[in-house]
N, C-alpha and C. Protein backbone atom coordinates (compact mmCIF):
# COMPACT_ATOMS: atom_id res chain seq x y z
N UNK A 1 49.69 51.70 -17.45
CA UNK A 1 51.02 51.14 -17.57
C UNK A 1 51.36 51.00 -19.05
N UNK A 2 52.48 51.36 -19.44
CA UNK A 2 52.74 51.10 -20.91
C UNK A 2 53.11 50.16 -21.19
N UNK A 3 52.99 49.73 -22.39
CA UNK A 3 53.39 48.31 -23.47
C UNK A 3 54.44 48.14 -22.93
N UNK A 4 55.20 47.31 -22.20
CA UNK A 4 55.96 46.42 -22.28
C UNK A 4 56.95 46.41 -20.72
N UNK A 5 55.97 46.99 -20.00
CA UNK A 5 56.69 48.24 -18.50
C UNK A 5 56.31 46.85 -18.12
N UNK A 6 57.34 46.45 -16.86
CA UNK A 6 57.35 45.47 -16.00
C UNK A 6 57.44 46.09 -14.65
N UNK A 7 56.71 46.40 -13.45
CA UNK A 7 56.71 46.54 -11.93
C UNK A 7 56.99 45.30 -11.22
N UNK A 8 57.81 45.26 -10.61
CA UNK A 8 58.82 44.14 -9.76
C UNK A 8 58.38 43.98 -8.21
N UNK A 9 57.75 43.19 -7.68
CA UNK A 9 57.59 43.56 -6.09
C UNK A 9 58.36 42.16 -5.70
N UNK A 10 59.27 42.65 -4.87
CA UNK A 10 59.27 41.46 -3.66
C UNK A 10 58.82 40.94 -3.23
N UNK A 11 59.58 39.44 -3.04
CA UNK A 11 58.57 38.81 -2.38
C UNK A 11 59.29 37.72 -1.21
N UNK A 12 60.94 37.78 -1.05
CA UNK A 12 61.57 37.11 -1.20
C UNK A 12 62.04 37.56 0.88
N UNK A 13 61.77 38.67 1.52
CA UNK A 13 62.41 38.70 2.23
C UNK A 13 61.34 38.15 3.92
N UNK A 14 60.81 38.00 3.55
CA UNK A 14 59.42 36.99 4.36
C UNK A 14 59.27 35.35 4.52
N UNK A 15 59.80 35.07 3.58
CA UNK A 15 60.10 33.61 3.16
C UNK A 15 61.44 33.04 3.41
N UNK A 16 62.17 33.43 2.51
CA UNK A 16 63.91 33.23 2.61
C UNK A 16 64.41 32.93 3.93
N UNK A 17 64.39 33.74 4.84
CA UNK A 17 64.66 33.08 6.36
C UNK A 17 64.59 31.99 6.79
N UNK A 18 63.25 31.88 6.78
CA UNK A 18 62.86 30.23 7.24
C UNK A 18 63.40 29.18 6.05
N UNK A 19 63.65 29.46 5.04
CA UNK A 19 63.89 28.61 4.09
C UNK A 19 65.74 28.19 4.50
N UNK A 20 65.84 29.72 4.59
CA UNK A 20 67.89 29.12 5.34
C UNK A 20 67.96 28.28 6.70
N UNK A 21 67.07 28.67 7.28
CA UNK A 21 66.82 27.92 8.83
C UNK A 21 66.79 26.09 8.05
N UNK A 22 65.83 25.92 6.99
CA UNK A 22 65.76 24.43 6.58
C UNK A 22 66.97 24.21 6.35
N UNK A 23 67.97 24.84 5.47
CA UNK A 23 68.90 24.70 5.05
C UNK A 23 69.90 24.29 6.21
N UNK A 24 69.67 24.69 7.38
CA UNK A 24 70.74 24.68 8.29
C UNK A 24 70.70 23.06 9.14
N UNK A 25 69.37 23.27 9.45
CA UNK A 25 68.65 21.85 9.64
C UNK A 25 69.00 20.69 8.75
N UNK A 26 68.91 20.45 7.67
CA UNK A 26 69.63 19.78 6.29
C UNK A 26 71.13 19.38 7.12
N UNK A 27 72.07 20.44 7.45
CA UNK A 27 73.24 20.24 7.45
C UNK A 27 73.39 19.60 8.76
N UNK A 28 72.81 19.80 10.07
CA UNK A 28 72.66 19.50 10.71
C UNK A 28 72.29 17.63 10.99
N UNK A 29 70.94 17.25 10.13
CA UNK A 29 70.94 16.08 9.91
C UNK A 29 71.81 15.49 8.97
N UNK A 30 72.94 16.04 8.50
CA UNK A 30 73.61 15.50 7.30
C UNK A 30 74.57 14.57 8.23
N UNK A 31 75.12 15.68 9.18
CA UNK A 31 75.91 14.75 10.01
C UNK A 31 75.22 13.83 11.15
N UNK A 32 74.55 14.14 11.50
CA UNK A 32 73.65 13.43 12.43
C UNK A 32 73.48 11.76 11.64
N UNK A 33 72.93 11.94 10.62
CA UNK A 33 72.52 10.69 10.23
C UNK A 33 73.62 10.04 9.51
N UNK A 34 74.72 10.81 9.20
CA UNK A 34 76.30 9.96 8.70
C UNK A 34 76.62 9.27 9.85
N UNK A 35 76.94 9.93 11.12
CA UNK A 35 77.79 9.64 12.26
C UNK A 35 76.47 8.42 13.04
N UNK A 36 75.45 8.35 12.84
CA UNK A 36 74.68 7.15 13.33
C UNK A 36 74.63 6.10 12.16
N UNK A 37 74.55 6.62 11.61
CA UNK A 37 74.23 5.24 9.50
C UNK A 37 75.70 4.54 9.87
N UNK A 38 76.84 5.47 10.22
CA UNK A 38 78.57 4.56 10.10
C UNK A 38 78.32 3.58 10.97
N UNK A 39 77.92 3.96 11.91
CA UNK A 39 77.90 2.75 13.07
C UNK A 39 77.68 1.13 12.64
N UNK A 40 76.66 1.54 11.21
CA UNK A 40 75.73 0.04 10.67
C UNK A 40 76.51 -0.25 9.79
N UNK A 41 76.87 0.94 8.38
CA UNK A 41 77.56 0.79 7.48
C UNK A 41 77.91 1.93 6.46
N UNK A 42 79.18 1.97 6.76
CA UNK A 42 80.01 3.43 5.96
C UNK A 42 79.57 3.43 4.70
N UNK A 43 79.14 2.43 3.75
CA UNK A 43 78.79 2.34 2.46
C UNK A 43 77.16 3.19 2.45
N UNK A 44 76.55 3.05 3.36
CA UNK A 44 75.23 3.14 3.76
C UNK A 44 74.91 4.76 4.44
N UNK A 45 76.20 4.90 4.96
CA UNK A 45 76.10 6.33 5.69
C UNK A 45 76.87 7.37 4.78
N UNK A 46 77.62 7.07 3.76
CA UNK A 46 78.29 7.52 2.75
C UNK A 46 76.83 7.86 2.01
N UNK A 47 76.31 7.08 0.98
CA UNK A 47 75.16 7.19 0.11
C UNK A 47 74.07 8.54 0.60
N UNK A 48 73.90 8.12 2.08
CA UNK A 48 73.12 9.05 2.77
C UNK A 48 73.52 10.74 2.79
N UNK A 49 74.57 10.51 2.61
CA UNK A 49 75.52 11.81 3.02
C UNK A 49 75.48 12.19 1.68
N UNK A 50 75.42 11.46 0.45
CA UNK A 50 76.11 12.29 -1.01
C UNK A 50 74.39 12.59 -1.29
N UNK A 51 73.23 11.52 -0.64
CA UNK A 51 71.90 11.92 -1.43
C UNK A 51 71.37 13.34 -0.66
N UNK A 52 71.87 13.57 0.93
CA UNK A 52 71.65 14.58 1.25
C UNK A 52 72.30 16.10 0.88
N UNK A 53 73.28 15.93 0.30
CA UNK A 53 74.22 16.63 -0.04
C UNK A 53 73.46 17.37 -1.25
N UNK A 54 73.50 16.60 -2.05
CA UNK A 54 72.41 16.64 -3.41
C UNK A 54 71.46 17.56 -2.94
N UNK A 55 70.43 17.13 -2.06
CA UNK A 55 69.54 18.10 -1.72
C UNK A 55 69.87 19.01 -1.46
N UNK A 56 70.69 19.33 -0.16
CA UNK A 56 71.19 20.93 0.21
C UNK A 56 71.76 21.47 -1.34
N UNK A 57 72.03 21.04 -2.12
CA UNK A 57 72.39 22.20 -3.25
C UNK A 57 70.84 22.40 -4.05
N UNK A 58 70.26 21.89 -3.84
CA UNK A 58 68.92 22.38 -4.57
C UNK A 58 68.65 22.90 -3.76
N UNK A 59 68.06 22.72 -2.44
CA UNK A 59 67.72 23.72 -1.45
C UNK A 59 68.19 25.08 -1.63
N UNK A 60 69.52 25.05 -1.87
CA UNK A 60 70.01 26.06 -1.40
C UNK A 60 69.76 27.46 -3.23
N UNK A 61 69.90 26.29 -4.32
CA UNK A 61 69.33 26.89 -5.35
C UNK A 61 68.21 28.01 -5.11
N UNK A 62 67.43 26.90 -5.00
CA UNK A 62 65.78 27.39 -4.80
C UNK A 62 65.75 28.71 -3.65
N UNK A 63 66.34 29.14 -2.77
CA UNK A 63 66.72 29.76 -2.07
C UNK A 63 66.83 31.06 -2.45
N UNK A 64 67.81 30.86 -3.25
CA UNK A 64 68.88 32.21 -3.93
C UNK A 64 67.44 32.54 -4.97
N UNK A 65 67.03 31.41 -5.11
CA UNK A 65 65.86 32.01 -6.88
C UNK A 65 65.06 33.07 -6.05
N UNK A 66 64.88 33.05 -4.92
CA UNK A 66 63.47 33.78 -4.62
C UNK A 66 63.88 35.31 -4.59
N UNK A 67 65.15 35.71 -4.42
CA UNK A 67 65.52 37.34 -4.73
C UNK A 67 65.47 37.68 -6.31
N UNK A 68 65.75 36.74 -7.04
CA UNK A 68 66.29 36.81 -8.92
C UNK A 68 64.55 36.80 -9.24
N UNK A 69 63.85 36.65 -8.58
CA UNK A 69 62.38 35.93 -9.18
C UNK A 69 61.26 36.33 -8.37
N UNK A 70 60.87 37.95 -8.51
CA UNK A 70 60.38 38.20 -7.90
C UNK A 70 58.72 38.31 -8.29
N UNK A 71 57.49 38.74 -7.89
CA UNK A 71 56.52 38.78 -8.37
C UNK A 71 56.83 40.23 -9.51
N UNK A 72 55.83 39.77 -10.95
CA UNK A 72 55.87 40.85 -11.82
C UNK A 72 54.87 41.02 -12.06
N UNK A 73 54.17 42.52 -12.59
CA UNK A 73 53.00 43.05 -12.68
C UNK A 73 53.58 43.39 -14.18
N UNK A 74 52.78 43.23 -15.13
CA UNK A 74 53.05 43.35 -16.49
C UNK A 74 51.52 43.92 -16.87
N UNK A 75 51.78 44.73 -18.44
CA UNK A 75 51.03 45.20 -18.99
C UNK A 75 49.36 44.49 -19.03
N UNK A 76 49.74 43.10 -19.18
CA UNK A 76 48.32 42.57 -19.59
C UNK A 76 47.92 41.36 -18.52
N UNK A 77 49.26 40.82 -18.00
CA UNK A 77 49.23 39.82 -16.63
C UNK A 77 49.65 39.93 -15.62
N UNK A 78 49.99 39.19 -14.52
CA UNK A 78 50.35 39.46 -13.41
C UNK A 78 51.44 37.71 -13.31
N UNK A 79 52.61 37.89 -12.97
CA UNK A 79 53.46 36.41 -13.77
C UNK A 79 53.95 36.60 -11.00
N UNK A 80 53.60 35.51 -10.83
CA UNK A 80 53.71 35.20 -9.80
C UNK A 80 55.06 34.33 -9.72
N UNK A 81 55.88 34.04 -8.67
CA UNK A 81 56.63 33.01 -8.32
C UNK A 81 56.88 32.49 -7.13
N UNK A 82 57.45 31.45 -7.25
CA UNK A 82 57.37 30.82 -5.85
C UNK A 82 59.18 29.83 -6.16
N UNK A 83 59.95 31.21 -5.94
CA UNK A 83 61.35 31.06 -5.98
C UNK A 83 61.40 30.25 -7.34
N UNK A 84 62.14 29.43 -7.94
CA UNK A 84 62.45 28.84 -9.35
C UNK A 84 61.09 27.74 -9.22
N UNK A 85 60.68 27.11 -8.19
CA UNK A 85 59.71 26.12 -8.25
C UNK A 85 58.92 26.42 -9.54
N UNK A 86 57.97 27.20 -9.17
CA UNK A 86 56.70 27.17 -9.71
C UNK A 86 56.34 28.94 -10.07
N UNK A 87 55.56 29.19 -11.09
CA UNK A 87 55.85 30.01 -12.00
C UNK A 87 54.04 30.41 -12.36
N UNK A 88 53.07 31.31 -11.84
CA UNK A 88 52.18 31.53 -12.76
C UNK A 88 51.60 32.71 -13.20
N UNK A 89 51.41 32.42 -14.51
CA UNK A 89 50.78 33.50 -15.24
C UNK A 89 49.00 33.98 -15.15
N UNK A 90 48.81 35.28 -14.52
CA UNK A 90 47.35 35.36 -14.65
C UNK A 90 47.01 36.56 -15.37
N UNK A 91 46.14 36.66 -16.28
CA UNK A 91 45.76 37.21 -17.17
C UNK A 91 44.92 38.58 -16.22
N UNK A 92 44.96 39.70 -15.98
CA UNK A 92 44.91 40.71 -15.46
C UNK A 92 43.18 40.92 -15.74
N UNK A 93 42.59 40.64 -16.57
CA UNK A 93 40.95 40.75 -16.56
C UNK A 93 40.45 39.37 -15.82
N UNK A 94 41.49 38.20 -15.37
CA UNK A 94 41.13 36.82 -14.64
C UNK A 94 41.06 37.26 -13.15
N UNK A 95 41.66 38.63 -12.60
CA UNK A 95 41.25 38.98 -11.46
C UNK A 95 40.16 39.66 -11.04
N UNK A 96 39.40 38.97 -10.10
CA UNK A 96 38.15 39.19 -9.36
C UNK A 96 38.32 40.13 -8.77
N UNK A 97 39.47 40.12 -7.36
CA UNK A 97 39.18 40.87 -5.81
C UNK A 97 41.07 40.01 -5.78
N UNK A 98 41.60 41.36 -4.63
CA UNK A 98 42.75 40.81 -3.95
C UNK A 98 42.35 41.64 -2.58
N UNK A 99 42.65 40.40 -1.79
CA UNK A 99 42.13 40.59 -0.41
C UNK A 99 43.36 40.14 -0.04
N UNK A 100 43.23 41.42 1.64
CA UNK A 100 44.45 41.62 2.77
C UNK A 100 44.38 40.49 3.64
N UNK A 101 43.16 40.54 3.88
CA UNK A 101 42.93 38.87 4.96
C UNK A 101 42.82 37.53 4.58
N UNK A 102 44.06 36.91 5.03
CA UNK A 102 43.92 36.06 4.28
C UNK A 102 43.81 34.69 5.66
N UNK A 103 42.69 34.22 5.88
CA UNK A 103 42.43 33.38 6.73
C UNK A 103 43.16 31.84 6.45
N UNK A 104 43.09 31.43 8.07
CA UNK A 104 43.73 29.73 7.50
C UNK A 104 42.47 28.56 6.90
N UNK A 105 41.26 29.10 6.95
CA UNK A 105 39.97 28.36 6.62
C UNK A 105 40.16 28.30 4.74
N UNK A 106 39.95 29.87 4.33
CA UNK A 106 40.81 30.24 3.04
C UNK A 106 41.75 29.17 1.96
N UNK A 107 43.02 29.43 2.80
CA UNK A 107 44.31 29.10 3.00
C UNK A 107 44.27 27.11 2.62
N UNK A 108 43.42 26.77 3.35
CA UNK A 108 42.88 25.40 3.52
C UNK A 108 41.76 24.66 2.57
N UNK A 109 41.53 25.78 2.08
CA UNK A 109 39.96 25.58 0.98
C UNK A 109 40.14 24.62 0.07
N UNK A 110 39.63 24.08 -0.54
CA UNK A 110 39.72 23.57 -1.98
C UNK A 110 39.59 24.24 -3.02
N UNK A 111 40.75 24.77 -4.21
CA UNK A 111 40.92 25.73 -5.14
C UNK A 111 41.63 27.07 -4.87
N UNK A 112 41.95 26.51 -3.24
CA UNK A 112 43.43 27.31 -3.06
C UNK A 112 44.53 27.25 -3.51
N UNK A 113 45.62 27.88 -4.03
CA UNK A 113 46.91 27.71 -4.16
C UNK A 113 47.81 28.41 -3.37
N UNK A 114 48.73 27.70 -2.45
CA UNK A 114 49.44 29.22 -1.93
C UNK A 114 50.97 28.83 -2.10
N UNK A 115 51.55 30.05 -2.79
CA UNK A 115 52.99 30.38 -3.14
C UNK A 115 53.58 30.97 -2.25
N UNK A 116 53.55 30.30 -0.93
CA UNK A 116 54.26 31.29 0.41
C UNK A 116 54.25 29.64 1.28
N UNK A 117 55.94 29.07 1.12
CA UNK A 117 56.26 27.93 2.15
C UNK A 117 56.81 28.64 3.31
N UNK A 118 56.31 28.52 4.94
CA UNK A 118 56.56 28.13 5.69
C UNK A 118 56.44 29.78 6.38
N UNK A 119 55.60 30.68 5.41
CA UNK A 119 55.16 31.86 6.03
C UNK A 119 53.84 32.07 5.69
N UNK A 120 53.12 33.51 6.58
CA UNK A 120 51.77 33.64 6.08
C UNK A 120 51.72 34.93 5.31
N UNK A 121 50.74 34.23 4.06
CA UNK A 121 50.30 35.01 3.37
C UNK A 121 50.31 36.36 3.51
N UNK A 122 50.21 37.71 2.79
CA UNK A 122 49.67 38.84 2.85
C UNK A 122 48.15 39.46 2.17
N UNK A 123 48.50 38.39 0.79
CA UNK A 123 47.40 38.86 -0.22
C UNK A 123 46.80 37.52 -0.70
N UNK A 124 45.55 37.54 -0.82
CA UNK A 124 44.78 36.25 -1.58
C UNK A 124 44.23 37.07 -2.88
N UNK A 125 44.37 36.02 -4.08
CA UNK A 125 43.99 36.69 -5.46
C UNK A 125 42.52 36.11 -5.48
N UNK A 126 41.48 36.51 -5.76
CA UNK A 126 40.25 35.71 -6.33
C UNK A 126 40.45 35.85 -7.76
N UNK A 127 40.11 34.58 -8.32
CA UNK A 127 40.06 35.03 -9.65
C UNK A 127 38.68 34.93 -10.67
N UNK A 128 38.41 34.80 -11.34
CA UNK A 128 36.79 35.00 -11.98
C UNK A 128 36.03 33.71 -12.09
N UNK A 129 37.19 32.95 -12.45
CA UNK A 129 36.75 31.95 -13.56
C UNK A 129 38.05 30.51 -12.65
N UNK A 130 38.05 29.35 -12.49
CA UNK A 130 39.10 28.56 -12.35
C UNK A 130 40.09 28.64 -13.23
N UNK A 131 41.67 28.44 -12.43
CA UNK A 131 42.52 28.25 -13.40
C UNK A 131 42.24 26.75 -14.60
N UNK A 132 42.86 26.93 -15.14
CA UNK A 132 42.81 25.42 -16.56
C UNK A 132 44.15 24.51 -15.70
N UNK A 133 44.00 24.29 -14.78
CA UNK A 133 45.12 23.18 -14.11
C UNK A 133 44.17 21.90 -13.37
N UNK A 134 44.74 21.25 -13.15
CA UNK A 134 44.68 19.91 -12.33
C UNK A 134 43.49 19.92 -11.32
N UNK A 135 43.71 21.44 -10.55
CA UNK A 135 43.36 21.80 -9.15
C UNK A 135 42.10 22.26 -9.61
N UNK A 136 42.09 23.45 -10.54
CA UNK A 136 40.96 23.90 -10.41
C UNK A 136 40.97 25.51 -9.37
N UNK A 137 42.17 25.76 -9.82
CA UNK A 137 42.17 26.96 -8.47
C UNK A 137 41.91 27.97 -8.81
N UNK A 138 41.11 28.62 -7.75
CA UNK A 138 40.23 29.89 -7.87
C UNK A 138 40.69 30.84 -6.97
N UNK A 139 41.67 30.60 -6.33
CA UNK A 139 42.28 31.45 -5.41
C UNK A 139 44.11 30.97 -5.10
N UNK A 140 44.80 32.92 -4.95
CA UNK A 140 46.18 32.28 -4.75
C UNK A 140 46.48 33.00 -3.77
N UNK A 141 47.33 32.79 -3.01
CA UNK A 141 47.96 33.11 -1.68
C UNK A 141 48.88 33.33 -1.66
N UNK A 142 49.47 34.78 -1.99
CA UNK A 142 50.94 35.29 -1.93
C UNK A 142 51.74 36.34 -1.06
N UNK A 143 53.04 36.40 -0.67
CA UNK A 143 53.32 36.99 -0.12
C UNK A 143 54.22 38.34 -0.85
N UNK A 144 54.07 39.83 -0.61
CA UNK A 144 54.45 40.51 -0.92
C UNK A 144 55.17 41.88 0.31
N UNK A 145 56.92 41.38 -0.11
CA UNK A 145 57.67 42.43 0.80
C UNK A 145 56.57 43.73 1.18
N UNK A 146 56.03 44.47 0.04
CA UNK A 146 55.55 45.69 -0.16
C UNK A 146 54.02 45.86 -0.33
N UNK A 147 53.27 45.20 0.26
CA UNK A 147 52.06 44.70 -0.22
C UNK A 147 51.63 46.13 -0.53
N UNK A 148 52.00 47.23 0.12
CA UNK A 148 51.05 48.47 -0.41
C UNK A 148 51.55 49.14 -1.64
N UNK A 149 52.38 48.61 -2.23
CA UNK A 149 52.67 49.48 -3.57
C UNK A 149 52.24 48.27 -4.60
N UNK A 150 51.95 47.05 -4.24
CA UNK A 150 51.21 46.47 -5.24
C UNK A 150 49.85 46.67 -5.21
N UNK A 151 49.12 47.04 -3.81
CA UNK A 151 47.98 46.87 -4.05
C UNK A 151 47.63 48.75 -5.03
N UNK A 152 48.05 49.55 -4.55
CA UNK A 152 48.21 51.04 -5.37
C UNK A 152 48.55 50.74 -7.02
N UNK A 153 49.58 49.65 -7.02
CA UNK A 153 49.68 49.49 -8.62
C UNK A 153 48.57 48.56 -9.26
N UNK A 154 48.12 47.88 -8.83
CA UNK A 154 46.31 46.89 -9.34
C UNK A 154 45.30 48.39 -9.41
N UNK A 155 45.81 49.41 -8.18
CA UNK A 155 44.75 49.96 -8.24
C UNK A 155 44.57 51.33 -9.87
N UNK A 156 45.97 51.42 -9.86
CA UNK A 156 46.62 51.94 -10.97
C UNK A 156 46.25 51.63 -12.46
N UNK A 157 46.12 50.12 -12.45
CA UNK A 157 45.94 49.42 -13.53
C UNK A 157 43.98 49.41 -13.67
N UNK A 158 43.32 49.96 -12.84
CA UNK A 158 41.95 49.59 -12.21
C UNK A 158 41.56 48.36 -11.64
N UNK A 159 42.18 47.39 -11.10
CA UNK A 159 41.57 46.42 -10.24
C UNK A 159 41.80 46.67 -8.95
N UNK A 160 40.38 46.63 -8.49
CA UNK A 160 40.62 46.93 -6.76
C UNK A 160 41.52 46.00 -6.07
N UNK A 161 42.02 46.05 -5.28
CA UNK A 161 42.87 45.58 -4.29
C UNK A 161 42.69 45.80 -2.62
């Protein structure tokens, strides 16, 4: 891969669904819990309604990020996302093994991370060494539209996949 070439995989059309389904749900309890809160107090079911409101526009943010923000394979790292949330960088010699099976035992481990809400995984990263975070994570759990042209491009770069 040359200096400065960025490969783009999706990651966004596996996830996103269920994420609008929350969104719909959101709107759903928006009125639900206005039209029961008025009963007690409009001041009370008002508040409820502007703090839920609030949310559905982040929701719905975070949403839209996951097409703009897709996983990138770069010259020297591999830069992951998990829609605008959360963002990581792994250093391309920090990968061990990327494995297809990705179990819920895995998934559940301690020094898991997984960047896939409310779908399952495709790919688990091992990585060599723990990340330098909080967790300690030695493994990530991501989902990829195309899993076979990323795993051909790791293989491209020489890391098995």
């Amino acid at each position: 891969m040359a200096q400065g070439t960025v490969t783009k995989f999706a990651n966004h059309r596996g996830v996103v669904p269920m994420l609008w389904a929350m969104v719909m749900l959101a709107g759903c309890e928006l009125v639900g819990v206005h039209l029961l809160l008025s009963l007690w107090s409009h001041r009370a079911a008002w508040a409820m309604s502007v703090l839920t409101l609030l949310s559905m526009v982040w929701l719905i943010r975070w949403v839209t990020s996951w097409k703009r923000l897709p996983h990138e394979l770069l010259s020297d790292h591999l830069r992951l996302h998990m829609g605008s949330v959360r963002s990581i960088d792994i250093p391309l010699d920090m990968i061990a093994d990327v494995r297809a099976d990705v179990s819920a035992e895995l998934l559940k481990a301690p020094g898991t991370r997984n960047l896939v809400p409310m779908a399952h995984p495709n790919r688990l990263i091992e990585l060599r060494a723990p990340m330098a975070d909080r967790r300690g994570t030695r493994r990530i759990a991501v989902r990829f539209d195309d899993a076979a042209s990323f795993d051909a491009a790791l293989r491209g770069m020489s890391i098995q996949a």
